[in-house]
N, C-alpha and C. Protein backbone atom coordinates (compact mmCIF):
# COMPACT_ATOMS: atom_id res chain seq x y z
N UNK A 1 -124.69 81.77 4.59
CA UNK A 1 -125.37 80.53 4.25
C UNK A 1 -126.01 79.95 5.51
N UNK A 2 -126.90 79.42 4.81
CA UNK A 2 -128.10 78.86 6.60
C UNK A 2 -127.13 77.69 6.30
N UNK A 3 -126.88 77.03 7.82
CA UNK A 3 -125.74 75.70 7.53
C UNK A 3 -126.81 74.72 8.06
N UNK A 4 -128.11 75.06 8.57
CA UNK A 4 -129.30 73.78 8.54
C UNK A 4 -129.97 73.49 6.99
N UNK A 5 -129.54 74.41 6.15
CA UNK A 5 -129.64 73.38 4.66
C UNK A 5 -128.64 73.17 3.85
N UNK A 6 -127.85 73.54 4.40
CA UNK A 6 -126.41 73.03 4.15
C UNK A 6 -126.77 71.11 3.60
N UNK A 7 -126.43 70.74 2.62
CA UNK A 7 -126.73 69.42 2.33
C UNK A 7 -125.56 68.19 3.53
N UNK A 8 -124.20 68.45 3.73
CA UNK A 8 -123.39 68.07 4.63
C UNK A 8 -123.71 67.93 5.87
N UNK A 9 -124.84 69.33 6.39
CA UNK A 9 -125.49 69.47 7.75
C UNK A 9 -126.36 68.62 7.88
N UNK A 10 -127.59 68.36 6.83
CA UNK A 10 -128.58 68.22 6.76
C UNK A 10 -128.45 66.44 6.97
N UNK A 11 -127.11 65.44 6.05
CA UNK A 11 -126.77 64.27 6.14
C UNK A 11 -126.40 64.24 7.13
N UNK A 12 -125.30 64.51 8.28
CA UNK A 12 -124.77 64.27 9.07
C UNK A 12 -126.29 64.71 10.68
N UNK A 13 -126.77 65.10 10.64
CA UNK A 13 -127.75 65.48 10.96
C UNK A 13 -128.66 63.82 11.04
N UNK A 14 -129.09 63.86 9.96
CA UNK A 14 -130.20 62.00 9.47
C UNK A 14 -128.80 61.03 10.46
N UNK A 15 -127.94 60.95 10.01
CA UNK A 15 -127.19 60.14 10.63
C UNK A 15 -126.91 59.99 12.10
N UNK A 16 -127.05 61.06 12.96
CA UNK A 16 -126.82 60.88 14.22
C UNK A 16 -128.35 60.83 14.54
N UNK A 17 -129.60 61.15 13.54
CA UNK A 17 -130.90 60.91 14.15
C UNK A 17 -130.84 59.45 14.17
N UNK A 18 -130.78 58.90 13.14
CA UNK A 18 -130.63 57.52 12.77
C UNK A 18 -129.80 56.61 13.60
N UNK A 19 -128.93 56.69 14.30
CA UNK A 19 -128.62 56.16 15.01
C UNK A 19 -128.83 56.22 16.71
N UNK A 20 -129.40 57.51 17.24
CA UNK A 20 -130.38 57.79 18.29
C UNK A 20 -131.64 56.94 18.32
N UNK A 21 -132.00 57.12 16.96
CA UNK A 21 -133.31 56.25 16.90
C UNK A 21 -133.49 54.68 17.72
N UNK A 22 -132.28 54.25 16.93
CA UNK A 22 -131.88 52.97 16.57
C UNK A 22 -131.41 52.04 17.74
N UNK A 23 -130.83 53.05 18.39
CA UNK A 23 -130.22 52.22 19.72
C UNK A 23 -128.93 51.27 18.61
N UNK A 24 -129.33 51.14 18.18
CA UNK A 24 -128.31 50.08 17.66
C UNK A 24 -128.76 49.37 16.03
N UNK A 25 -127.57 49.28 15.40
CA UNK A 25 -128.32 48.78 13.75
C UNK A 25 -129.29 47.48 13.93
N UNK A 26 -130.24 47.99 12.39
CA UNK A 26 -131.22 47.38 12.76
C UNK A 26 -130.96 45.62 12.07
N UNK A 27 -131.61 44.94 12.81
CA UNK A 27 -131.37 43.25 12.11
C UNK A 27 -132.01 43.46 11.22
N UNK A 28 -131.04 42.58 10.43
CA UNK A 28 -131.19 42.12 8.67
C UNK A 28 -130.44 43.71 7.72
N UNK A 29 -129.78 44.84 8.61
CA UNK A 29 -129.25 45.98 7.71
C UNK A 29 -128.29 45.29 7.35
N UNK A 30 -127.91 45.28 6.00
CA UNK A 30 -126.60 45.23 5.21
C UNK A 30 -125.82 46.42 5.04
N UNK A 31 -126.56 47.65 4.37
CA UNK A 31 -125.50 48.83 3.85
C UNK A 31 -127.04 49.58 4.51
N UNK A 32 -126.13 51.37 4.78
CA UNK A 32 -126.56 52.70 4.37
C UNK A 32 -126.08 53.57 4.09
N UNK A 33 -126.60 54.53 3.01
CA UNK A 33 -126.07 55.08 2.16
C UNK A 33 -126.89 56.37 2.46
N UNK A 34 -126.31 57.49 2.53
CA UNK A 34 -127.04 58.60 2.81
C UNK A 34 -126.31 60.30 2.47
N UNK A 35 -126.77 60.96 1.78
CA UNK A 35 -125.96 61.54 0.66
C UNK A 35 -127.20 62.49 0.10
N UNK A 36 -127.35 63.50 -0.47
CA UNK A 36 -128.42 64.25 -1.13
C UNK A 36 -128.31 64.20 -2.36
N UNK A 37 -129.20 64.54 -3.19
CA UNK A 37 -129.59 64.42 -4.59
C UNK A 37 -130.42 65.61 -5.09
N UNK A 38 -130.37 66.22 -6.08
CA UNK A 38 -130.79 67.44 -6.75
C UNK A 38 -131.25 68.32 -5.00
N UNK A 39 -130.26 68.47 -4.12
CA UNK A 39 -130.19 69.28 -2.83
C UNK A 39 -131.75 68.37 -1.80
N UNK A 40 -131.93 67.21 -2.44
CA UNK A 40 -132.57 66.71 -1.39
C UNK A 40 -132.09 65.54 -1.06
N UNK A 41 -132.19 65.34 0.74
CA UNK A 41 -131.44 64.40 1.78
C UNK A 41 -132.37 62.80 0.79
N UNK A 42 -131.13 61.61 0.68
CA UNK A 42 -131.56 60.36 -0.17
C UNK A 42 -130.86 59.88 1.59
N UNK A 43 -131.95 58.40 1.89
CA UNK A 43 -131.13 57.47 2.26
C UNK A 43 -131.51 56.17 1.88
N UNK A 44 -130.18 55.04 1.29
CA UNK A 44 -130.72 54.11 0.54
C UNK A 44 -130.12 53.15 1.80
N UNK A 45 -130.96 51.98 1.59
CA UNK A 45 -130.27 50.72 2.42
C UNK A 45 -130.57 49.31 1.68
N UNK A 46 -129.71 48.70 2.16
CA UNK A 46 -129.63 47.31 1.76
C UNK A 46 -130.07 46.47 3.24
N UNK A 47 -130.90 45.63 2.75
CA UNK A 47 -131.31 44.26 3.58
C UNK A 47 -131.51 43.04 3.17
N UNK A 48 -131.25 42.51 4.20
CA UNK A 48 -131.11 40.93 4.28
C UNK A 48 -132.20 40.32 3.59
N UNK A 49 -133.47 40.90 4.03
CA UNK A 49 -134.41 40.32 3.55
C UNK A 49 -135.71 41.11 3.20
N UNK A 50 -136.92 41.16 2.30
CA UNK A 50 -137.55 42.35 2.41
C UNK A 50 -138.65 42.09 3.71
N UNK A 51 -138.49 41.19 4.26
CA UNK A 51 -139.38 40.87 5.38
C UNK A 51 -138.41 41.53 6.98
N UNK A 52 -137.32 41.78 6.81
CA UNK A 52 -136.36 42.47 7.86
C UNK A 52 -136.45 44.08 7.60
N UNK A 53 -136.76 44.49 6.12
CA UNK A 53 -137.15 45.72 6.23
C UNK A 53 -138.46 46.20 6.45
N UNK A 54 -139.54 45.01 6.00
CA UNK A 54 -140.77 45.85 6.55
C UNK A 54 -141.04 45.49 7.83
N UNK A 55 -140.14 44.66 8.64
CA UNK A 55 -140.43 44.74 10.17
C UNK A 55 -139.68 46.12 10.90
N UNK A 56 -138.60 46.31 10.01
CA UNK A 56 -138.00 47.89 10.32
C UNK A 56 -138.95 49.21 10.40
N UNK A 57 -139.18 49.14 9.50
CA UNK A 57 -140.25 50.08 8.46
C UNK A 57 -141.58 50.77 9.73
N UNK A 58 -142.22 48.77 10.04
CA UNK A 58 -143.71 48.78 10.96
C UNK A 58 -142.83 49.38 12.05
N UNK A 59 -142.23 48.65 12.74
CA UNK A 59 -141.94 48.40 14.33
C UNK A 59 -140.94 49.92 14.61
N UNK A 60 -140.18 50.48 13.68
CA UNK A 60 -139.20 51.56 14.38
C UNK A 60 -139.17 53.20 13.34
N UNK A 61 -139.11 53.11 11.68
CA UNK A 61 -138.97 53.91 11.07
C UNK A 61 -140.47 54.74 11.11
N UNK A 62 -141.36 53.72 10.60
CA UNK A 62 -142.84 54.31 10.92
C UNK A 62 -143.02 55.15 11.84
N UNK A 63 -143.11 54.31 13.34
CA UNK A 63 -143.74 55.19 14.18
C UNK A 63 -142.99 56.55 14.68
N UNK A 64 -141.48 56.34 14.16
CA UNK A 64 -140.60 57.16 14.61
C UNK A 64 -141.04 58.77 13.83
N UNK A 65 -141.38 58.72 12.53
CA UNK A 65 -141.78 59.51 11.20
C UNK A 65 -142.96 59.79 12.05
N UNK A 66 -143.70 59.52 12.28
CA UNK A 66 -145.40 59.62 13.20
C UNK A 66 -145.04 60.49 14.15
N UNK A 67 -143.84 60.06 15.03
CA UNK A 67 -144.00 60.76 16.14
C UNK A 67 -143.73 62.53 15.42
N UNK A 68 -142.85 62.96 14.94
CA UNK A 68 -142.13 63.93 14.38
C UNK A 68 -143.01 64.32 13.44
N UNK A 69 -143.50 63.89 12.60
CA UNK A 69 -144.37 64.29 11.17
C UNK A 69 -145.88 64.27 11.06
N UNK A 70 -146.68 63.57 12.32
CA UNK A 70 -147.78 62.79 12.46
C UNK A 70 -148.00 61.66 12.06
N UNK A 71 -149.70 60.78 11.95
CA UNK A 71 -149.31 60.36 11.55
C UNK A 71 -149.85 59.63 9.97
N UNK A 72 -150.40 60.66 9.29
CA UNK A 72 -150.43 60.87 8.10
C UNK A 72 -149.26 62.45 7.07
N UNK A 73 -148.42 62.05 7.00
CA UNK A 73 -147.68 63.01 6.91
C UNK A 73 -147.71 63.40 5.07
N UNK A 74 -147.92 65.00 4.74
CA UNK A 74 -147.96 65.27 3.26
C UNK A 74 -146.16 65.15 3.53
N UNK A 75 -146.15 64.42 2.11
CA UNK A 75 -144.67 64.48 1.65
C UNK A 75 -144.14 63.05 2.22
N UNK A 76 -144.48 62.34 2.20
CA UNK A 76 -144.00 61.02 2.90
C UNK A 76 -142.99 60.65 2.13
N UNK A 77 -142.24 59.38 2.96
CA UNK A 77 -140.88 59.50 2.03
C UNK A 77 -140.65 58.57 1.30
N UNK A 78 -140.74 58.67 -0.15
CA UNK A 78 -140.67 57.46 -1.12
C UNK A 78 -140.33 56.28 -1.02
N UNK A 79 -140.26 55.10 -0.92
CA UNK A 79 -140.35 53.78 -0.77
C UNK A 79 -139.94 52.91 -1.76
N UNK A 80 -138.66 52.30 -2.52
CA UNK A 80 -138.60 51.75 -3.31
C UNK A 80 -138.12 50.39 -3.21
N UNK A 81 -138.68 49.04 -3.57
CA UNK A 81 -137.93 48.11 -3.44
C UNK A 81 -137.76 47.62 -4.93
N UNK A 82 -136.71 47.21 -4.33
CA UNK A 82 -136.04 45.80 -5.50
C UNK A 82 -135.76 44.72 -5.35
N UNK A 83 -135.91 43.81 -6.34
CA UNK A 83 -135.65 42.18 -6.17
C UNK A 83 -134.33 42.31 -6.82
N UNK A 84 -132.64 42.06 -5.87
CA UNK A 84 -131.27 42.45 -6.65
C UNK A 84 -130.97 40.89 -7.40
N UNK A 85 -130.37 40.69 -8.16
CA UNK A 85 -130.23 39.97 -9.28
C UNK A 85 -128.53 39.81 -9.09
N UNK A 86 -127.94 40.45 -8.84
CA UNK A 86 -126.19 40.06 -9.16
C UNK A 86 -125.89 41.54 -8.42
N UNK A 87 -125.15 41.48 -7.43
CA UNK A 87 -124.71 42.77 -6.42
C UNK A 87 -122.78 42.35 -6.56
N UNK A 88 -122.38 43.67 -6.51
CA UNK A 88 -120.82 43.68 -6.47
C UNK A 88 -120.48 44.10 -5.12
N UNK A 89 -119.36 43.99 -4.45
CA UNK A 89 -119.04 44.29 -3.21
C UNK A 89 -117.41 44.25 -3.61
N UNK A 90 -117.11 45.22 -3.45
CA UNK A 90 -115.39 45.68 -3.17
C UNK A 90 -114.74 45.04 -1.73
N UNK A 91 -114.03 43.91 -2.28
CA UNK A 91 -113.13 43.54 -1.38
C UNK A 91 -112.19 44.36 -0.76
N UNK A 92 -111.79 44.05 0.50
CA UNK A 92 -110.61 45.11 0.95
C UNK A 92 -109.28 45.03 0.67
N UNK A 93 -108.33 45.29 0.36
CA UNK A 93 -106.96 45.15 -0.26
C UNK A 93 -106.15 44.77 1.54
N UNK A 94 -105.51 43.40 0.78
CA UNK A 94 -104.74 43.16 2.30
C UNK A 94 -103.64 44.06 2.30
């Protein structure tokens, strides 16, 4: 088995890019979630605000995708927002 498409490789992989990137989490991140789906790499996040993610987006994810992909890239990576309505959060058990 190639272990660079290994789906385990391939997440843990985004994750240490993602945090190289980053220097440090980005303001306004709440959650990330990063995990594959029908064998392709998903990463979902939660923010504070949608104005904290599209300053993410302009200022660090963009140009970062540019540098690596160009910077019109075929296959760009889907984009979904939502306006959340009622969110659950699992308390921690004392």
């Amino acid at each position: 088995m190639d272990r660079g498409r290994h789906p385990a490789v391939r997440v843990d992989r985004a994750v240490r890019r993602g945090a190289r990137a980053a220097g440090r989490e980005p303001d306004g991140l709440e959650a990330r979630y990063v995990g594959t789906a029908s064998g392709t790499l998903r990463v979902v996040t939660s923010w504070e605000s949608k104005a904290h993610a599209d300053r993410f987006f302009a200022e660090k994810l963009g140009p970062a995708l540019a540098k690596v992909l160009g910077p019109e890239p075929a296959g760009a990576p889907e984009v979904i927002g939502i306006d959340v309505v009622r969110s659950y959060v699992r308390e921690p058990v004392a």
